[in-house]
C-alpha atoms as a PDB file:
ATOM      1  CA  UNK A   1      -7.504  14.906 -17.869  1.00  0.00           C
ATOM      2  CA  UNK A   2      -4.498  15.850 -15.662  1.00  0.00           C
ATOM      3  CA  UNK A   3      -5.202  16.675 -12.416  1.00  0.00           C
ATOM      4  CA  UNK A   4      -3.904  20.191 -11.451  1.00  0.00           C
ATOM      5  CA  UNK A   5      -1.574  20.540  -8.092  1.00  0.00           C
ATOM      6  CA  UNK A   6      -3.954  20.382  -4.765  1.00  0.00           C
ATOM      7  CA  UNK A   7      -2.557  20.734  -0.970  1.00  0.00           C
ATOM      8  CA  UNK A   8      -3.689  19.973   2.714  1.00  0.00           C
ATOM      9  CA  UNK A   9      -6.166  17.648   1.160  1.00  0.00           C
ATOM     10  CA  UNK A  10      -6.746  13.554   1.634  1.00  0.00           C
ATOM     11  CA  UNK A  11      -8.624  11.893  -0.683  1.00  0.00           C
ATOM     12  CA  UNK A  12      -9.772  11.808  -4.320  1.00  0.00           C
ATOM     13  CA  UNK A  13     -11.340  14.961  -6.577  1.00  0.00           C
ATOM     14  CA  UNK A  14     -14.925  14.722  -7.267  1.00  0.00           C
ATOM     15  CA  UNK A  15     -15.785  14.368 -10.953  1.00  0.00           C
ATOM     16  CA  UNK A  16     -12.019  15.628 -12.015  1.00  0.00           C
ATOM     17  CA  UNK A  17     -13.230  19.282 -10.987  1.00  0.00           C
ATOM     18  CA  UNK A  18      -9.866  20.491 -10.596  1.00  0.00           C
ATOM     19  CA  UNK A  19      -7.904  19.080 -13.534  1.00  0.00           C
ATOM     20  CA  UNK A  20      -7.155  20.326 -17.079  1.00  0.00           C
ATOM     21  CA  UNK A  21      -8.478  18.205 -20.406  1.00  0.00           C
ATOM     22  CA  UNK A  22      -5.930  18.090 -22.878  1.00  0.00           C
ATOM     23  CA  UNK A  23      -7.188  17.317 -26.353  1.00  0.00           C
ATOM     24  CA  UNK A  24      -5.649  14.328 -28.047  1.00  0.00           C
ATOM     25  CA  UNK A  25      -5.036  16.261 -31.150  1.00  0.00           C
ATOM     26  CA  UNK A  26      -1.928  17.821 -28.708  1.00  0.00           C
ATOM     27  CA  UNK A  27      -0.730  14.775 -27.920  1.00  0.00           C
ATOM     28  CA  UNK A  28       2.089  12.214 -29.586  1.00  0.00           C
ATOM     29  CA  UNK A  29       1.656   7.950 -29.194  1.00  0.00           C
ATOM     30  CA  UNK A  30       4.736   6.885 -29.316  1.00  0.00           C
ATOM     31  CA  UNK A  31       5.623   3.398 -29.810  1.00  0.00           C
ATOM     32  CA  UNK A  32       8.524   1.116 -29.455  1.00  0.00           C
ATOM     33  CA  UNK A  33       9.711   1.445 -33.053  1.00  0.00           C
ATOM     34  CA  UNK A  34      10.449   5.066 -32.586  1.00  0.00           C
ATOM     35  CA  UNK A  35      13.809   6.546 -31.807  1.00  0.00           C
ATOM     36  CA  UNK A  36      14.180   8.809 -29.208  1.00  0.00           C
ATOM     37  CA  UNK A  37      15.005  11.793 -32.175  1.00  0.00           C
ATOM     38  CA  UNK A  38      11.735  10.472 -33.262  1.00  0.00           C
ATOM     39  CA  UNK A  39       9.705  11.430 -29.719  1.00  0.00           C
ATOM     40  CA  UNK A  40      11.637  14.155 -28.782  1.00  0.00           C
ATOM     41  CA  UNK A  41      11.031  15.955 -32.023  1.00  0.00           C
ATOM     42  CA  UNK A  42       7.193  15.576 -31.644  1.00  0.00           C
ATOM     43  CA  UNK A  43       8.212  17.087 -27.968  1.00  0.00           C
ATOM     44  CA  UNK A  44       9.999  19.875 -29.756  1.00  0.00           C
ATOM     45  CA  UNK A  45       6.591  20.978 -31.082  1.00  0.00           C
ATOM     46  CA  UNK A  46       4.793  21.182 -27.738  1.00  0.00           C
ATOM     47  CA  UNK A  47       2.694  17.702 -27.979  1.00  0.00           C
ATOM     48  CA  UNK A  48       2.455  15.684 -24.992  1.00  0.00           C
ATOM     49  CA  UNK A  49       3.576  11.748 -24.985  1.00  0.00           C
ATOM     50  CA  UNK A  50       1.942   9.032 -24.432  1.00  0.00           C
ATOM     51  CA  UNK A  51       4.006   5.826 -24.429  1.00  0.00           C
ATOM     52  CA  UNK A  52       2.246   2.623 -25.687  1.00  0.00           C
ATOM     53  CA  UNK A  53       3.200  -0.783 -24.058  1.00  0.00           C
ATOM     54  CA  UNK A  54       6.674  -2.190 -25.583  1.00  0.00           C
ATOM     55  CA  UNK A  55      10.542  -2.241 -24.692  1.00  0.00           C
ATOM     56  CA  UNK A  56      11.829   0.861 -26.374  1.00  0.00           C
ATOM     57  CA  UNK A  57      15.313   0.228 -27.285  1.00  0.00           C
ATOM     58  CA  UNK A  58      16.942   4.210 -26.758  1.00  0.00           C
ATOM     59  CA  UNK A  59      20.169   5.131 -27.501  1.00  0.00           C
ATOM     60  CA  UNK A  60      19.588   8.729 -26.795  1.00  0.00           C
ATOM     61  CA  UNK A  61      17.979  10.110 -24.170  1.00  0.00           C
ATOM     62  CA  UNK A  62      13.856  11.424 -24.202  1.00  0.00           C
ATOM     63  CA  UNK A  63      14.688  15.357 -23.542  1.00  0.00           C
ATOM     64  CA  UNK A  64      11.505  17.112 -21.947  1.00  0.00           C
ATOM     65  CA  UNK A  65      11.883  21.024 -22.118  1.00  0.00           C
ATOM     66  CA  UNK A  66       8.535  22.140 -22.647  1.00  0.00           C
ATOM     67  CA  UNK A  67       6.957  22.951 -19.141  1.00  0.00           C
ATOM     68  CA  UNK A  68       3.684  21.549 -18.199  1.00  0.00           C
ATOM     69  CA  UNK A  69       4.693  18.163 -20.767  1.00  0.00           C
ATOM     70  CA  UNK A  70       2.764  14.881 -19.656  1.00  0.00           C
ATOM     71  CA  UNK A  71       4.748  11.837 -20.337  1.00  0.00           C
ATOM     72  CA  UNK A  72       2.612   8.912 -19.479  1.00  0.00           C
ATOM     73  CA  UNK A  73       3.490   5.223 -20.132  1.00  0.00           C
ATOM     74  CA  UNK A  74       0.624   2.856 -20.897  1.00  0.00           C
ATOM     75  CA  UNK A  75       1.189  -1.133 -19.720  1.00  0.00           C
ATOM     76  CA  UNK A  76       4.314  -0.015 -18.179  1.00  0.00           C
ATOM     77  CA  UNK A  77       5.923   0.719 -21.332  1.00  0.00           C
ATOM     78  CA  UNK A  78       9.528   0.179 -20.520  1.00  0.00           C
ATOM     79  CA  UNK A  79      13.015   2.244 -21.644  1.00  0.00           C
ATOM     80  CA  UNK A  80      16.343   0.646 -22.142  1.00  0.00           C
ATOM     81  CA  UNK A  81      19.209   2.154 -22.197  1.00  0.00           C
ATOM     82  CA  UNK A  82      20.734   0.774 -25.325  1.00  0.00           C
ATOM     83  CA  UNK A  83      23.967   2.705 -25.765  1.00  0.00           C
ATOM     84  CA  UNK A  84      25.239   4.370 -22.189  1.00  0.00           C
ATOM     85  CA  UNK A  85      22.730   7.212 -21.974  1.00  0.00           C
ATOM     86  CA  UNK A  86      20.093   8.361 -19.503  1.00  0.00           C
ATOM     87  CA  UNK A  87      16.397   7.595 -20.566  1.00  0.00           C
ATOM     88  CA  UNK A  88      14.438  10.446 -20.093  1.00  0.00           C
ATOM     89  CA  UNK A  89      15.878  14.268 -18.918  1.00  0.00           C
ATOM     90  CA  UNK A  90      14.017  16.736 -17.353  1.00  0.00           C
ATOM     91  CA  UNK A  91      14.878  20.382 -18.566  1.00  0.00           C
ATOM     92  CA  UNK A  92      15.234  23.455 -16.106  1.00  0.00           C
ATOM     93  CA  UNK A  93      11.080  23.944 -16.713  1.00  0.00           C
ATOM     94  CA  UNK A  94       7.701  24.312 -14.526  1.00  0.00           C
ATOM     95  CA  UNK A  95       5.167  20.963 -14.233  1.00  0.00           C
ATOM     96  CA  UNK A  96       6.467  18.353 -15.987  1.00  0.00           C
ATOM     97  CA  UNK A  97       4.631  15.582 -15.172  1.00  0.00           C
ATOM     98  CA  UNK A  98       6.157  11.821 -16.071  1.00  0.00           C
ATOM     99  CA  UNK A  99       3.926   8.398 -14.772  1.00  0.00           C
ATOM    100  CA  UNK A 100       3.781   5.030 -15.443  1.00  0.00           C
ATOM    101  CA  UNK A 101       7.485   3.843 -16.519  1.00  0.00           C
ATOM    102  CA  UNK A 102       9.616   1.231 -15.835  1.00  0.00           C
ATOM    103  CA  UNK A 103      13.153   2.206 -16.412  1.00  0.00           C
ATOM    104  CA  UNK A 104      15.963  -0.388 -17.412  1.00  0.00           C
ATOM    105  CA  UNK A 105      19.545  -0.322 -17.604  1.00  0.00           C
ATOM    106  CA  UNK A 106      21.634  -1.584 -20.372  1.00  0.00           C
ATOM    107  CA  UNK A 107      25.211  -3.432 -20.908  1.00  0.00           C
ATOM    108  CA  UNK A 108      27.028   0.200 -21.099  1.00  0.00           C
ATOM    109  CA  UNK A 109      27.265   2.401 -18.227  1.00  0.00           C
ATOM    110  CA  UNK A 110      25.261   5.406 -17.704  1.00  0.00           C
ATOM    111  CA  UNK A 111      25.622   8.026 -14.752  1.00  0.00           C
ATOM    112  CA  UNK A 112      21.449   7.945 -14.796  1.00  0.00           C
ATOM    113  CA  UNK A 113      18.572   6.455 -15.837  1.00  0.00           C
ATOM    114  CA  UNK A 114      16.410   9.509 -15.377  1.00  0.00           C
ATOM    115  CA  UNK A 115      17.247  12.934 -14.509  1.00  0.00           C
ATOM    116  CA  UNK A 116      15.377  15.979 -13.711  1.00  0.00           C
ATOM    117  CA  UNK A 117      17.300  19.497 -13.296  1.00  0.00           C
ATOM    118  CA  UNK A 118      20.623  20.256 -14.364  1.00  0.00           C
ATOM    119  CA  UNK A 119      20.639  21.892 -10.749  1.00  0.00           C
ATOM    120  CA  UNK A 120      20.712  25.510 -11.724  1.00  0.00           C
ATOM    121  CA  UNK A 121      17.117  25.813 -11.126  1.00  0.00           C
ATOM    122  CA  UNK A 122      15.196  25.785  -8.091  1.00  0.00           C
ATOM    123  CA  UNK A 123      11.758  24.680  -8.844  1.00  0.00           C
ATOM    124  CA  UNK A 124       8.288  26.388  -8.442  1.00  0.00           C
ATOM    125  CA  UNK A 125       6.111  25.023  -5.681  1.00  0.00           C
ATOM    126  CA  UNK A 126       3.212  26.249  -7.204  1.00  0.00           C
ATOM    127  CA  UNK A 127       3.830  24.052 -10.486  1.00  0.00           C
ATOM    128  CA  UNK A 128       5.720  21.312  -9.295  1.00  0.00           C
ATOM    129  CA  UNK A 129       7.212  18.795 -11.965  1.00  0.00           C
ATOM    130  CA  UNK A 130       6.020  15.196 -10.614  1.00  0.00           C
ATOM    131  CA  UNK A 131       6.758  11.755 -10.532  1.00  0.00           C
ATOM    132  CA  UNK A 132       4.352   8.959 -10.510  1.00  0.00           C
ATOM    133  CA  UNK A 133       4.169   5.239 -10.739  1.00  0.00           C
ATOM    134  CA  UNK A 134       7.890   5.338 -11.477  1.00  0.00           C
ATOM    135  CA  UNK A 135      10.087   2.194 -11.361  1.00  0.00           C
ATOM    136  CA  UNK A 136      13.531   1.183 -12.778  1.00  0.00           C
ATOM    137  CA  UNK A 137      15.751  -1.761 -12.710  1.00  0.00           C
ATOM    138  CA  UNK A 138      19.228  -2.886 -12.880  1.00  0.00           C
ATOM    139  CA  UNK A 139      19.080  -6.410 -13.745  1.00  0.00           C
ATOM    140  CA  UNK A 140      16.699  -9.026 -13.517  1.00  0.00           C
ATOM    141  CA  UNK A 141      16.136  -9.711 -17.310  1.00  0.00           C
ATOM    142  CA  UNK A 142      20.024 -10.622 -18.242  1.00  0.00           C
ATOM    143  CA  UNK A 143      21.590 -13.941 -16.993  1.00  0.00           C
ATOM    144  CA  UNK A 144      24.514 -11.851 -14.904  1.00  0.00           C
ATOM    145  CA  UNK A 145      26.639 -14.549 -15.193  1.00  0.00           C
ATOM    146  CA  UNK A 146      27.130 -13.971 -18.976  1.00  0.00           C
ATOM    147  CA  UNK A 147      26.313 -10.433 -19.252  1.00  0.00           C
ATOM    148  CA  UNK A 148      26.177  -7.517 -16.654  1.00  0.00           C
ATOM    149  CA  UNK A 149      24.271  -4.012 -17.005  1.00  0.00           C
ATOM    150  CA  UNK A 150      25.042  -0.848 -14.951  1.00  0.00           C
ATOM    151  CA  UNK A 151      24.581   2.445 -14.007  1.00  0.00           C
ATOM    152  CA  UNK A 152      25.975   5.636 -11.289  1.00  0.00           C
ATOM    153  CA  UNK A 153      22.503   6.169  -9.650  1.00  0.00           C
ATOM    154  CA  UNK A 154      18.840   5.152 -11.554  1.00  0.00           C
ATOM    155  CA  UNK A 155      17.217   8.454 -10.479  1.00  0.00           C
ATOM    156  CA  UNK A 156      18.608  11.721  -9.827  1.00  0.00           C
ATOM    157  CA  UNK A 157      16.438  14.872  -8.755  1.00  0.00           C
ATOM    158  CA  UNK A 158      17.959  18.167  -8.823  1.00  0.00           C
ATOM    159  CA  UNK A 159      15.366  20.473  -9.343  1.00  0.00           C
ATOM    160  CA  UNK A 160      13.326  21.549  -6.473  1.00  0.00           C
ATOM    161  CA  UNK A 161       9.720  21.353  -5.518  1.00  0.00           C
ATOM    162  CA  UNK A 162       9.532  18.010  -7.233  1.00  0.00           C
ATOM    163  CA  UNK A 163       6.704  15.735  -5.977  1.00  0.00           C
ATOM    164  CA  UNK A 164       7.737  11.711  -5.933  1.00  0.00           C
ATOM    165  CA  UNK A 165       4.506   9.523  -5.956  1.00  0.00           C
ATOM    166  CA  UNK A 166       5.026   5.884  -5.463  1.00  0.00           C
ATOM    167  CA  UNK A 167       8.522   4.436  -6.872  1.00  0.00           C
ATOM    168  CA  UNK A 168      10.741   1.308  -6.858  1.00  0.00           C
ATOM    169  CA  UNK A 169      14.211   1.866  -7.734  1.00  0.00           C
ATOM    170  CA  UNK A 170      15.705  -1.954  -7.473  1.00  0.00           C
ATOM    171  CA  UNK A 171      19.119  -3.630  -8.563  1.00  0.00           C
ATOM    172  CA  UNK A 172      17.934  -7.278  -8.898  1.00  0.00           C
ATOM    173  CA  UNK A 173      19.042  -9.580  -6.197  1.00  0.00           C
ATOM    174  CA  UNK A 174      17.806 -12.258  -8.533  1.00  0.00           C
ATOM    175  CA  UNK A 175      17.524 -12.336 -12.349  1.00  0.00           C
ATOM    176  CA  UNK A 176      16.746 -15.496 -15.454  1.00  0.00           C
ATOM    177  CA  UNK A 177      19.667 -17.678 -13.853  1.00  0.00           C
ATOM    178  CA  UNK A 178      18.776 -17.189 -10.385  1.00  0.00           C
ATOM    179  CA  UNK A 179      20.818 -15.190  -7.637  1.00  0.00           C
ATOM    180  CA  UNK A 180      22.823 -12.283  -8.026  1.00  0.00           C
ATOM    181  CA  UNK A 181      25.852 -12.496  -6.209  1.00  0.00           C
ATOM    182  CA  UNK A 182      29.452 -10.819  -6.289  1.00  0.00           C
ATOM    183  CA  UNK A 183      28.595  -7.316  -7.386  1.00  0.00           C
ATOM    184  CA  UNK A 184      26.972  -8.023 -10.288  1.00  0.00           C
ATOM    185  CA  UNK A 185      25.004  -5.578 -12.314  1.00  0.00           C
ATOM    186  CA  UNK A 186      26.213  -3.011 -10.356  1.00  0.00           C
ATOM    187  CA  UNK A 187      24.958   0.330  -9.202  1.00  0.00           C
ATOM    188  CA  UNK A 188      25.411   2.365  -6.501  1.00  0.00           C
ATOM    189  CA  UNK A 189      22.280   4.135  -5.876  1.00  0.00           C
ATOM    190  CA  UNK A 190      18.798   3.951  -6.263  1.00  0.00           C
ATOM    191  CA  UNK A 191      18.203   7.682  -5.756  1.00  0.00           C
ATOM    192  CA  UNK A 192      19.500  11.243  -5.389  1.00  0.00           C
ATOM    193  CA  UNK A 193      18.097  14.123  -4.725  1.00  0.00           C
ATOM    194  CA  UNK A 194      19.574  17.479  -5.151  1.00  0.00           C
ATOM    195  CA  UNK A 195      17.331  19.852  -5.085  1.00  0.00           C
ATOM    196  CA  UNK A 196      15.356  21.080  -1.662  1.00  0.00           C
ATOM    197  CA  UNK A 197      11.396  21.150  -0.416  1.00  0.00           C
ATOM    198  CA  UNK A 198      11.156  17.613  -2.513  1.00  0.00           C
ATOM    199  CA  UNK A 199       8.466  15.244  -1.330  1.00  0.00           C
ATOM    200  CA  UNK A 200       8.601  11.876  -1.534  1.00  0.00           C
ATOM    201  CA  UNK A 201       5.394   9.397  -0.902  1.00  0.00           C
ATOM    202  CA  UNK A 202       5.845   5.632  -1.185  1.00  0.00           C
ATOM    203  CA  UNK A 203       9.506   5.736  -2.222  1.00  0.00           C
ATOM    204  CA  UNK A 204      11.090   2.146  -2.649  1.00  0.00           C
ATOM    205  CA  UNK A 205      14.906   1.254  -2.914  1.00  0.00           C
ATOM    206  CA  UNK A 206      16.548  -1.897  -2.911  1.00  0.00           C
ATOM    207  CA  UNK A 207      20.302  -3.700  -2.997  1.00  0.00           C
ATOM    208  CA  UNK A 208      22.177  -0.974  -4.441  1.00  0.00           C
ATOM    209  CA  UNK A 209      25.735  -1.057  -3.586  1.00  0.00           C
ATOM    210  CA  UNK A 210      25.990   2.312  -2.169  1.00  0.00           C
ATOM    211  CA  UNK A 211      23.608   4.592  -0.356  1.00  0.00           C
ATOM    212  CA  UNK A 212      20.449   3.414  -1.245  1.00  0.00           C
ATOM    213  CA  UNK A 213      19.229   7.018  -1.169  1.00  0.00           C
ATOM    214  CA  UNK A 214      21.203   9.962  -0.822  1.00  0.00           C
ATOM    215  CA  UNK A 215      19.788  13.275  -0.038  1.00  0.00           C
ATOM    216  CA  UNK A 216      21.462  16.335  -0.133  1.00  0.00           C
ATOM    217  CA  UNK A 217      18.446  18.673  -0.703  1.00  0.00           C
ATOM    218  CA  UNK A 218      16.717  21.132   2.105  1.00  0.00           C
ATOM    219  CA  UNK A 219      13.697  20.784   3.450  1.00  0.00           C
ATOM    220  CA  UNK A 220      13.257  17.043   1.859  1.00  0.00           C
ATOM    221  CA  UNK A 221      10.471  14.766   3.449  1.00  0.00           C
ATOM    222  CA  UNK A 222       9.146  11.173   2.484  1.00  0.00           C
ATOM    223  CA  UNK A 223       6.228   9.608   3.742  1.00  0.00           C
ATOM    224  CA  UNK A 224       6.808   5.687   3.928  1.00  0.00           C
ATOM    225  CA  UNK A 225      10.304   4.530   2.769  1.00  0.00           C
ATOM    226  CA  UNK A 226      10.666   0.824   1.900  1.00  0.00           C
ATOM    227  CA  UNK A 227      14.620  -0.434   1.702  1.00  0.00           C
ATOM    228  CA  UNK A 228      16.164  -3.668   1.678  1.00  0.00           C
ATOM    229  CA  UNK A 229      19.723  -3.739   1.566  1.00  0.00           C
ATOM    230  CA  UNK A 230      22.114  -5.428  -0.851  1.00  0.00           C
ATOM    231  CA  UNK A 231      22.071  -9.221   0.001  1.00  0.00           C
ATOM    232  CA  UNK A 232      26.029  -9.343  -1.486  1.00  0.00           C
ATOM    233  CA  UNK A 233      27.251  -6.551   0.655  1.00  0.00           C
ATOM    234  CA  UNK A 234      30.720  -7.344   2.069  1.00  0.00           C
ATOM    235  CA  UNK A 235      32.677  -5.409   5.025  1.00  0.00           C
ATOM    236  CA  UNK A 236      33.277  -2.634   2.269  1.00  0.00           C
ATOM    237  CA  UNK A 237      29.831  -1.594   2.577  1.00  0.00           C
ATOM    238  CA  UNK A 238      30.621  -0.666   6.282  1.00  0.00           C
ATOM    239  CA  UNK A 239      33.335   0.648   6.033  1.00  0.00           C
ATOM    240  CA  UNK A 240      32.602   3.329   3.476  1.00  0.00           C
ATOM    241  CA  UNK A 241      29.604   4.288   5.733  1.00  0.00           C
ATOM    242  CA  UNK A 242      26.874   3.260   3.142  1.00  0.00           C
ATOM    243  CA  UNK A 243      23.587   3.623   4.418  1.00  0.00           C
ATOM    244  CA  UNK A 244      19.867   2.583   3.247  1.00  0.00           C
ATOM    245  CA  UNK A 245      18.614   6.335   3.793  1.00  0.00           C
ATOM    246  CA  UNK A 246      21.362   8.656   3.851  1.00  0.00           C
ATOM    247  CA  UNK A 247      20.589  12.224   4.513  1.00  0.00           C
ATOM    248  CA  UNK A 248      23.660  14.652   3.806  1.00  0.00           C
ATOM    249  CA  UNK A 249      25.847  15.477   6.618  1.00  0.00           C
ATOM    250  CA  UNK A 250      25.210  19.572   5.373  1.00  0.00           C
ATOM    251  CA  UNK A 251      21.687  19.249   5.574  1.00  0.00           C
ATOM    252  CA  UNK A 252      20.085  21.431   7.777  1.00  0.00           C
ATOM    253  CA  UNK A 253      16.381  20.506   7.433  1.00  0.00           C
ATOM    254  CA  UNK A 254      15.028  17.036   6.782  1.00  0.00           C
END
């Protein structure tokens, strides 16, 4: 069942009266073993993706351009970026809806871990894409003494209309060997968003090196923001002007 797009309204939907049932025979279990050529060419044909529990090792990106695509994750089934490339990209398309996903980074940089938009589209309010239960990492399983991972910013949001539901973007402040000092595993932020009228509920950020979020959008609101900033900042972080929640000097409407 996937619950279809409700507003002004608290609370839970009795006895899934408002949601569509999509039939399993329309939809693709992917697990860890496959390649991302592998998923995305079961996308291709208009299934839907589930993800089953497992580190899936991608060194392409998971390319959603069929509107109204679920991509749920089971177990928090996790994506690493194995070869400098985003994890999962959002095409220019209509209510998308991804849930339940941890995102990693890997040892080669990547501008993204996840990206919705190229940015030449401006969303649909009535068919939102959406974001839930979504959480990504930069560090914490690597010893960053031996071995760093990085990336520009783990999410990046420049379609509009997009609805954020409950996410922890967080660059570890402690990993296998213990604190992370110096830098290490760097990245600089946790989010951006682009694109205007997105919502954000329960949106998390934590010890990236630059803004910690960084909106540039119109008309953006978030309800409940949780930040901690890096614990290995040093005076550059002041005097660049980094901030925990930085809305864009241009930005009219917040």
């Amino acid at each position: 069942m996937h619950p279809n797009l409700e507003k002004n309204k608290v609370g839970n939907t009795k006895d899934w009266e408002n949601a569509v049932e999509i039939d399993f025979s329309n939809v693709y279990v992917a697990s860890e073993t496959d390649s991302a050529d592998t998923i995305n060419a079961k996308l291709d044909e208009g299934l839907h993706l589930i993800l089953q529990p497992g580190n899936y090792q991608l060194e392409s990106p998971i390319k959603v351009n069929n509107p109204d695509t679920v991509v749920l994750g089971l177990g928090l089934a996790t994506l690493i970026s194995a070869n400098g490339n985003a994890l999962i990209e959002v095409g220019d398309v209509d209510g998308v809806s991804i849930a339940g996903i941890l995102f990693q980074a890997g040892p080669t940089y990547t501008d993204n871990l996840l990206k919705v938009g190229t940015g030449a589209y401006e969303g649909n309010p009535e068919n939102p894409v959406s974001l839930h239960d979504i959480f990504a990492r930069v560090g914490g399983p690597n010893d960053s003494t031996v071995s760093q991972v990085s990336c520009g910013t783990m999410a990046e949001v420049n379609t509009g209309y997009v609805i954020i539901d409950n996410t922890w973007f967080w660059r570890a402040d402690h990993d296998v060997a213990g604190q992370v000092i110096d830098h290490r595993n760097p990245v600089d932020n946790g989010i951006v968003v682009n694109g205007d009228h997105v919502t954000a509920y329960g949106l998390a950020s934590e010890h990236t090196l630059a803004d910690l979020v960084h909106w540039s959008g119109e008309y953006g609101e978030t309800y409940f923001y949780q930040s901690e900033l890096p614990y290995d900042a040093d005076e550059s972080f002041v005097t660049n002007g980094y901030a925990g929640y930085r809305v864009a000097d241009n930005v009219q409407n917040h």
